[in-house]
Protein backbone atom coordinates (compact mmCIF):
# COMPACT_ATOMS: atom_id res chain seq x y z
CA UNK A 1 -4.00 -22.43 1.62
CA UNK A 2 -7.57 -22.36 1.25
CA UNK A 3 -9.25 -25.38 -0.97
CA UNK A 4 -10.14 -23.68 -4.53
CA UNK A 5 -13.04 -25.87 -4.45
CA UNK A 6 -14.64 -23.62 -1.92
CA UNK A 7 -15.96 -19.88 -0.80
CA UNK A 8 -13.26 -17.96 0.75
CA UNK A 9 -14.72 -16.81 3.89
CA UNK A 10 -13.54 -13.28 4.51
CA UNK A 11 -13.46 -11.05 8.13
CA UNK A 12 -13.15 -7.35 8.14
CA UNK A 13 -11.34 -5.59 11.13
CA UNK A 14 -11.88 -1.65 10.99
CA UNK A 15 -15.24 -0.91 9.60
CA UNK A 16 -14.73 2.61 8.67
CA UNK A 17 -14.40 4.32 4.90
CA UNK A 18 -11.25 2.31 3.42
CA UNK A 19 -12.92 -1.26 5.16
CA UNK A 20 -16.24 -0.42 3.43
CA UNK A 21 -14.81 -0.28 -0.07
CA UNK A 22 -13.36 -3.44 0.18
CA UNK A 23 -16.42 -4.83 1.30
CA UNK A 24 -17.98 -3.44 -2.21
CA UNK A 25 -15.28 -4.57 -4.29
CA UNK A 26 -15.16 -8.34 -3.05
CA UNK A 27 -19.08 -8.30 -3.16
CA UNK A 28 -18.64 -8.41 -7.41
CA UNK A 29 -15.83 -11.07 -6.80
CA UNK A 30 -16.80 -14.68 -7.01
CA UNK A 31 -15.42 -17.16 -4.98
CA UNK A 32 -15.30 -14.85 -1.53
CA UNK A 33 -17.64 -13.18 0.99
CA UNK A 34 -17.22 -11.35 4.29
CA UNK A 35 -19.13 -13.02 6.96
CA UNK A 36 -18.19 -10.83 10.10
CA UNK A 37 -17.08 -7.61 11.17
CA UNK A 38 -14.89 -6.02 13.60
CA UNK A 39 -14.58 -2.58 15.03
CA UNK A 40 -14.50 -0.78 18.24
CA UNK A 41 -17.36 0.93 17.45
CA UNK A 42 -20.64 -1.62 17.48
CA UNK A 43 -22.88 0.93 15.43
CA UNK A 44 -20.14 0.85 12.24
CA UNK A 45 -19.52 -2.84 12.41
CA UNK A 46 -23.41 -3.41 12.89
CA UNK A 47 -24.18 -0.80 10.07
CA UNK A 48 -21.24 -2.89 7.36
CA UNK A 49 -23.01 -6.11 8.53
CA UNK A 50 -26.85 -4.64 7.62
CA UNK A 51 -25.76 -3.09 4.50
CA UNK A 52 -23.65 -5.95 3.12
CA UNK A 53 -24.78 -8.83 4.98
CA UNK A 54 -22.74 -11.76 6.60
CA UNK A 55 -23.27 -13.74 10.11
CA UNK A 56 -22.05 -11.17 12.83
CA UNK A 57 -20.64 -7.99 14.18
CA UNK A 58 -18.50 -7.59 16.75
CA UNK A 59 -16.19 -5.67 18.50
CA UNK A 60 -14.30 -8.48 19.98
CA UNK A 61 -11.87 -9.15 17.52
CA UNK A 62 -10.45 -12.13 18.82
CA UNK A 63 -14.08 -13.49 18.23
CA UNK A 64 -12.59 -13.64 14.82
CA UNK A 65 -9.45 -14.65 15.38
CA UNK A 66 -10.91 -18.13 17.50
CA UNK A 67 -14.06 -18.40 14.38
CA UNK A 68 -12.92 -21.50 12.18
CA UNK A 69 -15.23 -20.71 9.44
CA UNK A 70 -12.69 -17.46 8.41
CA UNK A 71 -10.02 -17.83 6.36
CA UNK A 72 -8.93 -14.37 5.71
CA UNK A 73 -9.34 -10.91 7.43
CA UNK A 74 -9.21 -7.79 5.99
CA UNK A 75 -7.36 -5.32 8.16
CA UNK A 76 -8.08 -1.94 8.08
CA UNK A 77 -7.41 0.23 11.16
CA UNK A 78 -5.66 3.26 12.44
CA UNK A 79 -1.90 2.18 11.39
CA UNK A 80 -0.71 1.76 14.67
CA UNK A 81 -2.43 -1.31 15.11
CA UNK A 82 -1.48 -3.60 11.85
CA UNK A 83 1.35 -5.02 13.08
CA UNK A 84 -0.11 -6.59 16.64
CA UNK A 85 -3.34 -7.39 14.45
CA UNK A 86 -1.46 -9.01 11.62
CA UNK A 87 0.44 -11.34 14.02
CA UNK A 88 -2.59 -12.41 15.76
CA UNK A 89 -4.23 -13.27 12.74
CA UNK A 90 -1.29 -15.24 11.46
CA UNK A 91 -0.91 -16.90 14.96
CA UNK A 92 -4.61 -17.77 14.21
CA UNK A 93 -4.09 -19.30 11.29
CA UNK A 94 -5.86 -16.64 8.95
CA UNK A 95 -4.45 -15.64 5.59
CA UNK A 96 -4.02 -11.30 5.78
CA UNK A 97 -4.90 -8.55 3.73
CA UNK A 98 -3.54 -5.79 5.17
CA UNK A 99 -3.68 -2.09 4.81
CA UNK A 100 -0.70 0.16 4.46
CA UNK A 101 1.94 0.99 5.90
CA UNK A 102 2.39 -2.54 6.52
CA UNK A 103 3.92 -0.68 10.39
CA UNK A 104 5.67 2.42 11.23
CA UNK A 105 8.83 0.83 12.20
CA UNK A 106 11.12 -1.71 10.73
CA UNK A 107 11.16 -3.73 14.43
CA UNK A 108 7.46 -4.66 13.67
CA UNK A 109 7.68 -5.15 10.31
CA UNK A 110 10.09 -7.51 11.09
CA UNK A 111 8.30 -9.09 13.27
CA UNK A 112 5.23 -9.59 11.06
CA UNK A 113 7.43 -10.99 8.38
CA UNK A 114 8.99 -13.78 10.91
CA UNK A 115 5.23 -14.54 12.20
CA UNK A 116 4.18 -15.01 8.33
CA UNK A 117 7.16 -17.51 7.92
CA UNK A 118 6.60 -19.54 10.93
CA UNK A 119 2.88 -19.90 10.14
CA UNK A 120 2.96 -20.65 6.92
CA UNK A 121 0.08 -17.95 5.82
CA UNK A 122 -0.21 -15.10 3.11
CA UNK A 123 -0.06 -11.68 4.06
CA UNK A 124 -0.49 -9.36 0.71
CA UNK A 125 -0.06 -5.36 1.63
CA UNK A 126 -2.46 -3.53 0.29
CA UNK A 127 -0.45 -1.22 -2.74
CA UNK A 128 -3.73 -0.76 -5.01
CA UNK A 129 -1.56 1.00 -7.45
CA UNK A 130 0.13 -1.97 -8.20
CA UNK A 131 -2.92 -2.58 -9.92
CA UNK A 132 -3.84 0.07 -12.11
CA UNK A 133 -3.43 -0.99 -15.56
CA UNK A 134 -1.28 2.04 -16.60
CA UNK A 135 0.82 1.07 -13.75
CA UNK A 136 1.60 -2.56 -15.37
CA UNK A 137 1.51 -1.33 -19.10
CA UNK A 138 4.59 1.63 -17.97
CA UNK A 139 6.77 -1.27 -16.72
CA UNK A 140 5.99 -3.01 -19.43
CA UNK A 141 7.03 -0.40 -22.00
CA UNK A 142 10.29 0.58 -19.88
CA UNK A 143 11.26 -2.76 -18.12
CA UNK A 144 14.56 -0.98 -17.78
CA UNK A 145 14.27 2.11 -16.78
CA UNK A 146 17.54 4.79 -15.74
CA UNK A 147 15.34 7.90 -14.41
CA UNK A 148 12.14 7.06 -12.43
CA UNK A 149 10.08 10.20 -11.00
CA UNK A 150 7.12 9.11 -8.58
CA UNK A 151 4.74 12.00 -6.56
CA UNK A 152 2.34 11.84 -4.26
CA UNK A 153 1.15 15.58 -2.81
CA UNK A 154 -2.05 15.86 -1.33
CA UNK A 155 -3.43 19.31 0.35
CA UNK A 156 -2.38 20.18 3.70
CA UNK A 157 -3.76 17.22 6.56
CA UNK A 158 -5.80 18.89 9.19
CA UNK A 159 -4.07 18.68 12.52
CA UNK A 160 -6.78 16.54 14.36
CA UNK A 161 -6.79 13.98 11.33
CA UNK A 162 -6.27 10.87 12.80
CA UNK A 163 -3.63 9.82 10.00
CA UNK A 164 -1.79 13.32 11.20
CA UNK A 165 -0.99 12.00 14.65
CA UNK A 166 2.38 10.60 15.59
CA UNK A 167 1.41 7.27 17.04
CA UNK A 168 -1.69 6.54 15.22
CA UNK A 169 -0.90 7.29 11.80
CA UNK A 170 2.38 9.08 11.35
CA UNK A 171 1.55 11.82 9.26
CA UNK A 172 1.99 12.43 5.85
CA UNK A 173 5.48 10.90 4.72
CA UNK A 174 5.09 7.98 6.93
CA UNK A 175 1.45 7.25 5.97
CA UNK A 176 1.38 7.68 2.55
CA UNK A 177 4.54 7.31 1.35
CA UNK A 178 4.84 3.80 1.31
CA UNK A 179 2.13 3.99 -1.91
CA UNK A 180 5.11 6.03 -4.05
CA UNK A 181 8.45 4.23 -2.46
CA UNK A 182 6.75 0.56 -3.73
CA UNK A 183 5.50 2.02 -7.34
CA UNK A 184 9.44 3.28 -7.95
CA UNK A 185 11.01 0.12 -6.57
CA UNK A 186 8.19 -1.80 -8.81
CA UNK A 187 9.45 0.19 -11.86
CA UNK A 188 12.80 -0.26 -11.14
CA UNK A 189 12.50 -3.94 -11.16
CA UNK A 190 15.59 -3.54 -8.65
CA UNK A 191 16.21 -3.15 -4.85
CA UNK A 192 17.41 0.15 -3.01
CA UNK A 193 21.08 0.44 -2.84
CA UNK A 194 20.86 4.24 -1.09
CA UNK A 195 18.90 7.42 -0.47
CA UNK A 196 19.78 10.58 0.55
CA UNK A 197 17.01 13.24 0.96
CA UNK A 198 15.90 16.72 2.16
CA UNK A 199 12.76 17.92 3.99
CA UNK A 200 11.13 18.16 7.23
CA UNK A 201 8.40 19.57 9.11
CA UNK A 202 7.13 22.23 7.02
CA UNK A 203 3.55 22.43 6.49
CA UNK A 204 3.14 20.79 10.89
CA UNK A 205 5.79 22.74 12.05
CA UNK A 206 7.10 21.54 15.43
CA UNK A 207 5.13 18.45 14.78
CA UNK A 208 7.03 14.40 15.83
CA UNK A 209 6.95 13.46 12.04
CA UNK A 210 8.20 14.87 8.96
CA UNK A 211 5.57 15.77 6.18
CA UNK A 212 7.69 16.82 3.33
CA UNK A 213 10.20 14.57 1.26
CA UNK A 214 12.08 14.83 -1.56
CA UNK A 215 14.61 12.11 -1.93
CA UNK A 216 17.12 10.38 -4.61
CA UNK A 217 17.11 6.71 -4.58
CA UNK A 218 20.09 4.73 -6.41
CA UNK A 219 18.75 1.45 -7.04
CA UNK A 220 21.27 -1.85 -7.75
CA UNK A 221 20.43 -1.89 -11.29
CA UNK A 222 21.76 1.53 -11.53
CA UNK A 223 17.97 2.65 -11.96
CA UNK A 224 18.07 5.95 -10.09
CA UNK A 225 14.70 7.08 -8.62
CA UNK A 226 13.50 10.92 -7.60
CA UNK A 227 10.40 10.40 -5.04
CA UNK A 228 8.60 13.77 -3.90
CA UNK A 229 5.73 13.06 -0.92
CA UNK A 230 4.23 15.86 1.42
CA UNK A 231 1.06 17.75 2.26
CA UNK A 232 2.24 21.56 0.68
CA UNK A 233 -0.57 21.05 -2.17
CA UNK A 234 -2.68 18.74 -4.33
CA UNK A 235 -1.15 19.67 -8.01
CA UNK A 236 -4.37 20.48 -10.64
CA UNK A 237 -1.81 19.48 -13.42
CA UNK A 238 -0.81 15.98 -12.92
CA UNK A 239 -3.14 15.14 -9.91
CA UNK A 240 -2.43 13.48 -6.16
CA UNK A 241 -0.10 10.29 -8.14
CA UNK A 242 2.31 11.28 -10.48
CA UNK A 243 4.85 9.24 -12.26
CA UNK A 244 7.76 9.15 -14.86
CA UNK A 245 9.75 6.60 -16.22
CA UNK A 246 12.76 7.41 -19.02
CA UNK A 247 14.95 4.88 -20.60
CA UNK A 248 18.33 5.24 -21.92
CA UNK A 249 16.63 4.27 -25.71
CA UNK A 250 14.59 7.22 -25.56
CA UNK A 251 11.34 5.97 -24.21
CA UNK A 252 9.04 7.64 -21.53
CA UNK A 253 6.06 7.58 -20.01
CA UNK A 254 4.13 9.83 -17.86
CA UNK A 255 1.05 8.93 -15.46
CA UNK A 256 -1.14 11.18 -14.22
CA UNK A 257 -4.98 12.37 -13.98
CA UNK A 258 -4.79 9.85 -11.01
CA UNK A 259 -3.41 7.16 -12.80
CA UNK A 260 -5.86 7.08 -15.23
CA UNK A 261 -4.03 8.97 -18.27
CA UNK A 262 -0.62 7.70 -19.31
CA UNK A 263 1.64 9.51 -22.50
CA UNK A 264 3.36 7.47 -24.02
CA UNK A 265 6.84 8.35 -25.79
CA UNK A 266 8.45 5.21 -28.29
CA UNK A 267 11.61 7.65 -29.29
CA UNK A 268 9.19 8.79 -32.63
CA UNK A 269 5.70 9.17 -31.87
CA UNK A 270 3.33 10.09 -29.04
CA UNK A 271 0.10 8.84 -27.52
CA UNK A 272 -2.07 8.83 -24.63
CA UNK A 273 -4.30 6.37 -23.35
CA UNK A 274 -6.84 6.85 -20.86
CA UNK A 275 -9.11 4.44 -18.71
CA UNK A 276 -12.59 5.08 -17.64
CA UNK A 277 -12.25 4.22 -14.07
CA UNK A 278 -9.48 3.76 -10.78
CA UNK A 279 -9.61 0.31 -10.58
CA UNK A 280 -6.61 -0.70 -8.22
CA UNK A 281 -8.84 -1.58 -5.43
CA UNK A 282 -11.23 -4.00 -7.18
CA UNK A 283 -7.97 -5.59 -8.57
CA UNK A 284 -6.09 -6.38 -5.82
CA UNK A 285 -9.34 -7.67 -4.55
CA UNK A 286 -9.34 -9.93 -6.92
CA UNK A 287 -6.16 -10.80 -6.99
CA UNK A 288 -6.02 -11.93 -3.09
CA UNK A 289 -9.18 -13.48 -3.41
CA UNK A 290 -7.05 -15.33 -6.58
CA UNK A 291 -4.09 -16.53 -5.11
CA UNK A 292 -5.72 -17.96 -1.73
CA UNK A 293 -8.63 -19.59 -4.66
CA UNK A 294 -5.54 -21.42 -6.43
CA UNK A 295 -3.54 -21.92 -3.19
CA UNK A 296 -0.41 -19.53 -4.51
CA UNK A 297 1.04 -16.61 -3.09
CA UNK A 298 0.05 -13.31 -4.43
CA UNK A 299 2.15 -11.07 -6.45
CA UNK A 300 2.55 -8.61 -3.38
CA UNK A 301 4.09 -10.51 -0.44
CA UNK A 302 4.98 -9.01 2.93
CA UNK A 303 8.67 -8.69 1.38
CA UNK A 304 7.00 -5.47 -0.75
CA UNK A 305 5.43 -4.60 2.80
CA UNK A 306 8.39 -4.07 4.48
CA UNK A 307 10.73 -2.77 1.58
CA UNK A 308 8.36 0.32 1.00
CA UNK A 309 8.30 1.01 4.94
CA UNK A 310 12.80 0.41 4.54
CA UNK A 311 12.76 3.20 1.68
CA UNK A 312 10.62 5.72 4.35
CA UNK A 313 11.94 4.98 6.77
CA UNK A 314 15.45 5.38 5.47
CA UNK A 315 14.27 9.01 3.64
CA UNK A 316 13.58 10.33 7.30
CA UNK A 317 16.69 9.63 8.56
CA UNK A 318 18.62 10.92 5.73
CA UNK A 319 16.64 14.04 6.38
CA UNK A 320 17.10 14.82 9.94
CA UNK A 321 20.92 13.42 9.71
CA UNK A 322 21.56 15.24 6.69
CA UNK A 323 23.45 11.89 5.47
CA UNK A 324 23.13 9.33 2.59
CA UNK A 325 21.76 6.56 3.85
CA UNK A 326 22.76 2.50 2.77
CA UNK A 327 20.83 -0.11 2.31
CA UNK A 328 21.63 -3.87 3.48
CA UNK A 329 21.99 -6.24 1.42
């Protein structure tokens, strides 16, 4: 861990959109700065660097990897490329923060997980709605919940998006749906026990990877969960995130508007509560920026990584085997 006593120095790798935001969100965080940047393309790392500062661009990355003066990169490339990245790093000695899905299969997953271990560092995936402060105050109003409803539909991915393609991003279910499969295991407060679900290629027909997914999760706490992901349409009503939490006392909840309005249900009365602002990514900024300050391990580990990919992962071959799928224990 890194001395608390001292600036966290920070390394982006993949300087497009999603890197650039967390560049802006850890330049209001005390205690850290990015002092280099990575990419493939000079001109993006070179344009981060001029417009947020730091020591150097490059598009070596293993310029980074051999630079003592980092302590933690940021990865955020085409999904393909986490896993061999996130090893490296670790290898390297670096503490991660790591974009999702954590990988596309559970082989390199795996692999990052036993890599973490062996080297002692901190890998925290990058589930920003951990963070939203609807998100915590739900779980903490139904701890316990028996009927958990997460959604995630966006409009239909065009067909040369990178996140669309098989290898690089795999699509839809596989890309995104690690965001909804953590937030229903994170309300559950439980681990998957089994899944069985329905879908397919619907919206990309004749396309590698499945893009719609609706799927019943049992959880071990006897939780059951109802997860809906796919590309068919963004919903005006409740927005791109959707979720629902019901207890067996008569409590809900619903979040929606993004994650910024929540209704609240206590078995009498009703009431809504909104915030301002999506504020998941400047949280788990500084929250990672936290733990490696005070020399803990953040609240996301590479555990919630790999347990979101499991629940995907899982979902897709309940779909194209038509079977209920089990979970180890």
């Amino acid at each position: 861990m890194t001395d608390k006593n001292t600036e966290l120095k920070l390394a982006l790798i993949g300087c497009g959109s999603l890197g650039r935001v967390h560049v802006e969100c850890i330049s209001k965080v005390k205690g850290a700065a990015f002092t280099a940047y990575a990419d493939i393309n000079q001109a993006a790392a070179d344009k981060v660097l001029a417009d947020f500062g730091g020591s150097y661009a490059t598009t070596d990355v293993r310029k980074v990897f051999e630079d003592p003066e980092i302590d933690a990169v940021y990865i955020c490339t085409l999904h393909d490329s986490h896993a061999p990245l996130a090893i490296e790093a670790a290898e390297a000695g670096k503490h991660v923060f790591i974009e999702k899905p954590l990988a596309l299969n559970m082989e390199a997953c795996e692999e990052v997980a036993a890599t973490i271990e062996r080297t002692g560092t901190v890998l925290m995936p990058a589930f920003k709605m951990r963070y939203y402060p609807l998100i915590q105050k739900a779980r903490e109003f139904i701890p316990n919940p028996t009927i958990i409803v997460g959604q995630m539909m966006d409009n239909r991915w065009g067909d040369d998006k990178w996140a669309q393609d098989p290898i690089k991003g795999g699509a839809n279910v596989h890309s995104q749906g690690c965001h909804t499969t953590d937030i229903i295991r994170y309300f559950s407060g439980s681990e998957p026990e089994s899944i069985w679900a329905a879908g397919g290629m619907m919206t990309h027909p004749g396309h590698a990877c499945i893009d719609q997914c609706v799927a019943s999760i049992k959880f071990k706490s006897g939780c059951v969960g109802s997860w809906v992901q796919g590309d068919s349409s963004c919903p005006p009503f409740t927005s791109k995130f959707f979720f629902q939490l019901y207890s067996a006392d008569g409590k809900s909840v619903q979040l929606y508007d993004r994650l910024k309005t929540a209704t609240f249900f206590d078995g009498d009365k009703t009431w809504i509560e909104v915030r301002e602002d999506e504020e998941g990514f400047q949280l788990e900024n500084e929250a990672f920026v936290k733990a490696l300050s005070a020399g803990q391990q953040p609240e996301l580990k590479v555990e919630d990584g790999i347990q979101a990919t499991r629940i995907v992962l899982a979902a897709d071959k309940a779909i194209r085997s038509g079977e209920v799928q089990q979970f180890d224990s």
